[in-house]
C-alpha atoms as a PDB file:
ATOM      1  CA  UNK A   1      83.921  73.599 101.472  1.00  0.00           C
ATOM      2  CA  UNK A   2      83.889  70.149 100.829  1.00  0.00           C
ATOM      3  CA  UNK A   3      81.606  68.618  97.962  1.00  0.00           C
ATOM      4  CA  UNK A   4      80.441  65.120  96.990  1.00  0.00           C
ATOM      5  CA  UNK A   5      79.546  63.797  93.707  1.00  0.00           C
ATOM      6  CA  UNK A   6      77.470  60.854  92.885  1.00  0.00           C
ATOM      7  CA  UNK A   7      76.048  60.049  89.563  1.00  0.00           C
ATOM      8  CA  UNK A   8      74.325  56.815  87.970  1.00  0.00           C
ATOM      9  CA  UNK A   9      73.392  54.956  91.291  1.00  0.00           C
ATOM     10  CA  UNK A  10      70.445  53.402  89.504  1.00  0.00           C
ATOM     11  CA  UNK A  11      69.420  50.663  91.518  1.00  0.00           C
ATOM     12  CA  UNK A  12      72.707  49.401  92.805  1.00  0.00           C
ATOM     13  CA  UNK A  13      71.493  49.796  96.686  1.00  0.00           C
ATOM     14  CA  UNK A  14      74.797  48.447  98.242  1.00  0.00           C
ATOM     15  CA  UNK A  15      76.898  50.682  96.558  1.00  0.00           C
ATOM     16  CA  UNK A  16      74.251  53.420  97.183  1.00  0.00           C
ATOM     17  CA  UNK A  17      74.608  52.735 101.491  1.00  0.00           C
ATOM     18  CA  UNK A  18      78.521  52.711 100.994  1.00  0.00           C
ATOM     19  CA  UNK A  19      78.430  55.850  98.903  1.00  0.00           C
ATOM     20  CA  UNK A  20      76.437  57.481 101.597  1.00  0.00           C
ATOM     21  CA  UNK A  21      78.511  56.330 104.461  1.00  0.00           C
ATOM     22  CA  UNK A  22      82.159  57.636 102.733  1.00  0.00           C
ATOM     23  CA  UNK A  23      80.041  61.094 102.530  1.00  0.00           C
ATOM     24  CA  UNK A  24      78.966  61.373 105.639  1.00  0.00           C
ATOM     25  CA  UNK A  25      82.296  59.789 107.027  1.00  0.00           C
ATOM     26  CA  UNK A  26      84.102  62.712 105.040  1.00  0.00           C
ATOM     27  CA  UNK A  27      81.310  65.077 106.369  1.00  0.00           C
ATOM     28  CA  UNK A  28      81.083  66.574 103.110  1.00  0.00           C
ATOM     29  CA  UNK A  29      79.099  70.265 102.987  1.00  0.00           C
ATOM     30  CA  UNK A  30      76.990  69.458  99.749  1.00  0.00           C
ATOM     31  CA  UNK A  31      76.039  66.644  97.743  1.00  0.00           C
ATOM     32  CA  UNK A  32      75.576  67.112  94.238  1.00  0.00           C
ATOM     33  CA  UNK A  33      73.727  64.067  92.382  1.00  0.00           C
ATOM     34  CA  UNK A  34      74.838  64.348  88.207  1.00  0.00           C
ATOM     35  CA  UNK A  35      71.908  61.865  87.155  1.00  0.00           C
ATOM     36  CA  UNK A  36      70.694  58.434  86.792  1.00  0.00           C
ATOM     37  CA  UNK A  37      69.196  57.469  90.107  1.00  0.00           C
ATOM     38  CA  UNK A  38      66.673  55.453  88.066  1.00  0.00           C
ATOM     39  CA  UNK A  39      65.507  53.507  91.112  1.00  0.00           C
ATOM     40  CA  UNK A  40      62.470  55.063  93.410  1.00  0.00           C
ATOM     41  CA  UNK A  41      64.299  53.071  95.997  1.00  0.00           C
ATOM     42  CA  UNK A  42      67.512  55.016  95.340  1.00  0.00           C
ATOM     43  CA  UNK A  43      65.949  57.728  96.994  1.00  0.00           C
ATOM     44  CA  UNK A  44      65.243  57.199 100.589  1.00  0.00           C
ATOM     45  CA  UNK A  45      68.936  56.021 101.099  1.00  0.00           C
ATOM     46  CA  UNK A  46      69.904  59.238  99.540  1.00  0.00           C
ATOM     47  CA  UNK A  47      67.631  60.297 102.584  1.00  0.00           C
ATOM     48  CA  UNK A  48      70.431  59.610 104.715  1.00  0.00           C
ATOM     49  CA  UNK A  49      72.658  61.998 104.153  1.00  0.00           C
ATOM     50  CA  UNK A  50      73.992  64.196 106.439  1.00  0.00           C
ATOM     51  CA  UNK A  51      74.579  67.164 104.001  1.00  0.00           C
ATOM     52  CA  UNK A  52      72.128  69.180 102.128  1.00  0.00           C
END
């Protein structure tokens, strides 16, 4: 099983869309999200992961 970790994303949406991409890319089986997403806008890019 491979896992992916993100934590403090706040609002930093470029880094967010990259972050996304490597997971998916690495077609990671879980995402795990340790905090600080701050942003409401954080969220929908989250959205695109491919992983639950």
């Amino acid at each position: 099983m491979r896992i992916g970790i993100l934590s403090d994303t706040h609002d930093y949406l470029e880094m967010v869309d990259a972050a996304v991409g490597q997971l998916n890319r690495e077609r990671v089986d879980l995402v795990l999200h340790a905090g600080d997403y701050i942003s409401p806008f954080v969220i929908p890019r989250l959205a695109n992961l491919r992983s639950p």
